[in-house]
C-alpha atoms as a PDB file:
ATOM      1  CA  UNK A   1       0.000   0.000   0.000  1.00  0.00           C
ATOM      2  CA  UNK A   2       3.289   2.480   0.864  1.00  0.00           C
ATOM      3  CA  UNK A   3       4.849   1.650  -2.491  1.00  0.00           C
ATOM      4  CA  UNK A   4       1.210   2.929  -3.844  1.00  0.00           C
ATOM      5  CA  UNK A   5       0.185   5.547  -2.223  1.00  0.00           C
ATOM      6  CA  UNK A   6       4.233   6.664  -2.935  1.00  0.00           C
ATOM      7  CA  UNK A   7       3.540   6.581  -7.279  1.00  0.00           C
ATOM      8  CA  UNK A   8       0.313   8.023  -6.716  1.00  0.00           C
ATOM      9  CA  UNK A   9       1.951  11.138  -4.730  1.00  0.00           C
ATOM     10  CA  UNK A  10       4.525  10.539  -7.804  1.00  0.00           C
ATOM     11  CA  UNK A  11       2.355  10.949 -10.436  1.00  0.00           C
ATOM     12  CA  UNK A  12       0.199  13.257  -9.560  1.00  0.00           C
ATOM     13  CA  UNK A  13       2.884  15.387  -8.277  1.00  0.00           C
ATOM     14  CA  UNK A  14       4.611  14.642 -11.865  1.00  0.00           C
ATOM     15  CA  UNK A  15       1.132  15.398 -13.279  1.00  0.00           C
ATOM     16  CA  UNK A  16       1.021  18.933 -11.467  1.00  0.00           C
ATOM     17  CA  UNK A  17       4.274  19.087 -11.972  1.00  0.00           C
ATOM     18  CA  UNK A  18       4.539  19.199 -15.747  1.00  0.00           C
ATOM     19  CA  UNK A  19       0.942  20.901 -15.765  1.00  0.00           C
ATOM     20  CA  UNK A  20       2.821  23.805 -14.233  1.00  0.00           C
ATOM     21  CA  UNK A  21       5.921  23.664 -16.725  1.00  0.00           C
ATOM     22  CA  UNK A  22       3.298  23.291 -19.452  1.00  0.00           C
ATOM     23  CA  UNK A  23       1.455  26.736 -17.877  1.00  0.00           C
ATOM     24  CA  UNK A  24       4.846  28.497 -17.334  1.00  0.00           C
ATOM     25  CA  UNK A  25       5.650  27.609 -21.042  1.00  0.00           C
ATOM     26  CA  UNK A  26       2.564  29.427 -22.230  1.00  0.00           C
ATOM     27  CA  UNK A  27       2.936  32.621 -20.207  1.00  0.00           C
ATOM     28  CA  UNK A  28       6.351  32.861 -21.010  1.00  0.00           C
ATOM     29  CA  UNK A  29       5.453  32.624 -24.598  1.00  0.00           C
ATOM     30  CA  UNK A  30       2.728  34.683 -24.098  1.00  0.00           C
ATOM     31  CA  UNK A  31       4.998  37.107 -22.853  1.00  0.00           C
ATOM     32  CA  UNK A  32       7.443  37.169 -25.244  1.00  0.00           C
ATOM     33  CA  UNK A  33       4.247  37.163 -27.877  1.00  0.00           C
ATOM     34  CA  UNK A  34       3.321  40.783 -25.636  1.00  0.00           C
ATOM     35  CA  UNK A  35       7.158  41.825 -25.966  1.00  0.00           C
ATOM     36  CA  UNK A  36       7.637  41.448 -29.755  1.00  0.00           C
ATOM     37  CA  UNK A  37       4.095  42.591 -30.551  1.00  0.00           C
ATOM     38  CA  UNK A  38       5.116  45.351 -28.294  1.00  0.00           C
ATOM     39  CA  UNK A  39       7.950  46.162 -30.095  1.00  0.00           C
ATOM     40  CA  UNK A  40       6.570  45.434 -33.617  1.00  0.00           C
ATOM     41  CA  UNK A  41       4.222  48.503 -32.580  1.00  0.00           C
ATOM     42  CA  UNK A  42       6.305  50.724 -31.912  1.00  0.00           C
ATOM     43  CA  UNK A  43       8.332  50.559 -34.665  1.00  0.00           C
ATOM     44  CA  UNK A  44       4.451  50.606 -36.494  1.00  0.00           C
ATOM     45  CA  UNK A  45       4.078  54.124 -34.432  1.00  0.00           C
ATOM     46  CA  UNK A  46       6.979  55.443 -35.576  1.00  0.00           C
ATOM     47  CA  UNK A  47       6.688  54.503 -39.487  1.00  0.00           C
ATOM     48  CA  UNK A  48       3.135  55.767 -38.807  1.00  0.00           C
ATOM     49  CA  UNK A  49       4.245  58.498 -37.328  1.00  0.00           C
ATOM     50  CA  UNK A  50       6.412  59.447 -40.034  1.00  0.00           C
ATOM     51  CA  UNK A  51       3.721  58.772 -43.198  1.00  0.00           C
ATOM     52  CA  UNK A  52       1.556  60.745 -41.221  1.00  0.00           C
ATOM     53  CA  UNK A  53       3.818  63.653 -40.906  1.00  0.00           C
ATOM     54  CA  UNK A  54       4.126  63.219 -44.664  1.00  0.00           C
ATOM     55  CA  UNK A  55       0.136  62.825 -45.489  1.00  0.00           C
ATOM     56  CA  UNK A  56       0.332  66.706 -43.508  1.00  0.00           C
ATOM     57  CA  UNK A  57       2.976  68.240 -45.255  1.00  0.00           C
ATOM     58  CA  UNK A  58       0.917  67.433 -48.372  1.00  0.00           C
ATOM     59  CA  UNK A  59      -2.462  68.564 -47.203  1.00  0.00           C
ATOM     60  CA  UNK A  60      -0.369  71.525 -46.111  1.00  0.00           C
ATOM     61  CA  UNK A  61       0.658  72.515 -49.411  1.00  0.00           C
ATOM     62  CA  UNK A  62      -2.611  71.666 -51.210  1.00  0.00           C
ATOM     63  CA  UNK A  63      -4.372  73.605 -48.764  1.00  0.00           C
ATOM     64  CA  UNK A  64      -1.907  76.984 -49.375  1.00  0.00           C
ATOM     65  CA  UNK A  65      -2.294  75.763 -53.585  1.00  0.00           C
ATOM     66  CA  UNK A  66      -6.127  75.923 -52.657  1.00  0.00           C
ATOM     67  CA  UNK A  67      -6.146  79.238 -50.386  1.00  0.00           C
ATOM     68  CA  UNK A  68      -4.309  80.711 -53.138  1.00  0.00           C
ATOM     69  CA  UNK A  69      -7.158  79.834 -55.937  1.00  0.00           C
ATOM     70  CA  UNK A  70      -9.697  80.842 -53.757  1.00  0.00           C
ATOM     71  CA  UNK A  71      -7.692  84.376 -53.231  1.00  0.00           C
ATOM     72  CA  UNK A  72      -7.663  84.460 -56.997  1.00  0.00           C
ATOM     73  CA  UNK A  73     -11.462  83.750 -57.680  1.00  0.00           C
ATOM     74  CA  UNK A  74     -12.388  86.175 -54.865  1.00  0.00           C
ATOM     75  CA  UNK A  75     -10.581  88.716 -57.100  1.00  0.00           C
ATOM     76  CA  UNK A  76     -11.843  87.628 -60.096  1.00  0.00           C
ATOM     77  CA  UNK A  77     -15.123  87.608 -58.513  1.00  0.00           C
ATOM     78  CA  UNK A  78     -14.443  91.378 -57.654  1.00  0.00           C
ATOM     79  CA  UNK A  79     -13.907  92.329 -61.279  1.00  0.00           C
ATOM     80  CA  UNK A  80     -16.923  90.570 -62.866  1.00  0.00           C
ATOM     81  CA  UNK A  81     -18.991  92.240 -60.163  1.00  0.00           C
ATOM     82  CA  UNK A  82     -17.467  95.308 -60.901  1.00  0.00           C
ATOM     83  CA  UNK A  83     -18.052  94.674 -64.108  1.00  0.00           C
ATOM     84  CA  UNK A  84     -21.649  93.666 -63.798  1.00  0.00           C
ATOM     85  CA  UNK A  85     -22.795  97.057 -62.259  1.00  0.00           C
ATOM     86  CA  UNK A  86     -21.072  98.957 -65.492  1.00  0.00           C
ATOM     87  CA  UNK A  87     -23.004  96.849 -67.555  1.00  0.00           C
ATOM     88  CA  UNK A  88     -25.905  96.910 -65.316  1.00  0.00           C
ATOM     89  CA  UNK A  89     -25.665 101.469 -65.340  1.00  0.00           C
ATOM     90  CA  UNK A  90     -24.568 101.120 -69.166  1.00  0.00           C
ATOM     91  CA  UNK A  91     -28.100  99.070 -69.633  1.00  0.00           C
ATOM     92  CA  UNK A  92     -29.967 101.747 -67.880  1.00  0.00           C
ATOM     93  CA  UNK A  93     -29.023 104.858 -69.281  1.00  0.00           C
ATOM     94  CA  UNK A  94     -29.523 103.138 -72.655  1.00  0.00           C
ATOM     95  CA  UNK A  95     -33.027 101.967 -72.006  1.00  0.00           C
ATOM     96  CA  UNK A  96     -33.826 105.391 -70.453  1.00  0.00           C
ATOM     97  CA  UNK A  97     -32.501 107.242 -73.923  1.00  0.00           C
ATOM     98  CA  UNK A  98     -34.894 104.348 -75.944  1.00  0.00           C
ATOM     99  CA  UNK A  99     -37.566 105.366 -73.486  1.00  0.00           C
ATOM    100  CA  UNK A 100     -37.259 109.230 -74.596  1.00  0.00           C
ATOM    101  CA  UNK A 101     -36.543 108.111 -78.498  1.00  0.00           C
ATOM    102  CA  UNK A 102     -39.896 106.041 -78.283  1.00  0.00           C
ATOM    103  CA  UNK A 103     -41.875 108.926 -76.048  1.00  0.00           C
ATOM    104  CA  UNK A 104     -40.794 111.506 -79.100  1.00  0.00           C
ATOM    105  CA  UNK A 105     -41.411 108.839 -81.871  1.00  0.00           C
ATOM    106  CA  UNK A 106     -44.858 108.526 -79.823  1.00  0.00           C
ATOM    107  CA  UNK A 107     -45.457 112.170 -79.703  1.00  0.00           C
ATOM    108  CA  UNK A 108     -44.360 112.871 -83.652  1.00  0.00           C
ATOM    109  CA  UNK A 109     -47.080 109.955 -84.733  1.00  0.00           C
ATOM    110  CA  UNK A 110     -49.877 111.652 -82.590  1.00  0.00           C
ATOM    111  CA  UNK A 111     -48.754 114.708 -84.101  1.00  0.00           C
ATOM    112  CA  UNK A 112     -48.741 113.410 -87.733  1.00  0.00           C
ATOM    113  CA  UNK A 113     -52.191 111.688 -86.994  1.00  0.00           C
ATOM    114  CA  UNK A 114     -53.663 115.358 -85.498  1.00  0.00           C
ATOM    115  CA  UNK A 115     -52.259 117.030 -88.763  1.00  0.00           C
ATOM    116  CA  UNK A 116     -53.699 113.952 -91.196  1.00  0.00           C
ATOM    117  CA  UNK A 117     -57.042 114.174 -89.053  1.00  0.00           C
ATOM    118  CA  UNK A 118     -57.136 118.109 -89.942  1.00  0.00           C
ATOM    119  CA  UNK A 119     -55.860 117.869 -93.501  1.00  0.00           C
ATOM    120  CA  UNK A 120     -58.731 115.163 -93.933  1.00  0.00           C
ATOM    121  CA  UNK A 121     -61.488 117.293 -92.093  1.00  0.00           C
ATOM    122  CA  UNK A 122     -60.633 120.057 -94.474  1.00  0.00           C
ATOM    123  CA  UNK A 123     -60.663 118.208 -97.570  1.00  0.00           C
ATOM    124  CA  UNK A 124     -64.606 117.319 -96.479  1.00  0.00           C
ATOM    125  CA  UNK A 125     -64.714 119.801 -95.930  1.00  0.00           C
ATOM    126  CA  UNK A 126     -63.845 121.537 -99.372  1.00  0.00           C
ATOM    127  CA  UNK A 127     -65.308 118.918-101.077  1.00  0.00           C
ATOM    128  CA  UNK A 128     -68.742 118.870 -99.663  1.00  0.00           C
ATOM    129  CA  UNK A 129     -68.678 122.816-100.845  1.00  0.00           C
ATOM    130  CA  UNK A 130     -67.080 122.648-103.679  1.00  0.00           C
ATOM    131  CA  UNK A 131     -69.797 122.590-107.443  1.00  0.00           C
ATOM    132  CA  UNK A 132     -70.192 118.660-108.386  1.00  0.00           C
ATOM    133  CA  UNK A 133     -68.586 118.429-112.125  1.00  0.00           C
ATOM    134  CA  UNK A 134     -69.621 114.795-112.881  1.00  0.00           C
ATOM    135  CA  UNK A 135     -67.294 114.608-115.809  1.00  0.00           C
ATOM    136  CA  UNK A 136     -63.407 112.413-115.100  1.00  0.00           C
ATOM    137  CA  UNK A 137     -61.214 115.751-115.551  1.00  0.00           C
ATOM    138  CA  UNK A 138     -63.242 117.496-112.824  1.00  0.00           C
ATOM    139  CA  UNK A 139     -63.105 114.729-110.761  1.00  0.00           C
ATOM    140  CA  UNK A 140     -58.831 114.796-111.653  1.00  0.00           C
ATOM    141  CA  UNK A 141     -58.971 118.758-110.396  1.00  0.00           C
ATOM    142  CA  UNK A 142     -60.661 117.742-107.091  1.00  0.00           C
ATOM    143  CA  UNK A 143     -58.622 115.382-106.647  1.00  0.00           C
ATOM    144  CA  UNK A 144     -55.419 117.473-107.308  1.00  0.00           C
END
């Protein structure tokens, strides 16, 4: 019973035994897995670090290509507003002179229609009193 009780002790001490190598095994290479990771990421920072540094530098200068454009349309901008009123006073003055052109084209056709309403009141005029010659030629002389 001794010489049992003495292997069981054995083996299961040899069973605990190598279950705690076995453990200390797998934190230590979990550990090391931690370490290199570890370092692996820190070089990864620092190449990060560096492409982002670039990515700036090149948003950088497209932003002061960009802020330069936008300085350049503002002025454009300027000058085709400028522009724009010119255009827009030029347009006015030359619809106000058509306005006064049309007003005295206006005025000259009721004028011409007062002067052809007179001329043709007077010809009734002078041809209700004037002797009825039935004949063509007399008709002509009327006429004329």
């Amino acid at each position: 019973k001794q010489w049992y009780q003495r292997r069981v002790a054995i083996t299961a001490g040899g069973w605990l035994g190598g279950y705690a190598k076995s453990v200390a095994g797998s934190v230590t290479a979990f550990t090391h897995d931690i370490l290199e990771e570890t370092r692996q990421d820190t070089q990864d920072v620092g190449s990060l670090l560096k492409v982002s540094n670039e990515k700036v530098a090149e948003c950088e200068v497209k932003i002061q290509s960009l802020e330069h454009e936008v300085n350049k349309l503002k002025s454009e901008l300027g000058e085709v507003n400028e522009n724009k009123e010119v255009t827009e006073l030029q347009l006015q003055e030359v619809g106000d002179r058509w306005r006064i052109v049309l007003k005295e084209k206006d005025d000259d056709c009721k004028a011409l229609k007062e002067k052809l309403q007179v001329i043709e009141n007077e010809r009734e005029t002078d041809h209700a009193a004037a002797p009825r010659d039935s004949t063509p030629r007399a008709a002509y002389k009327q006429d004329i």
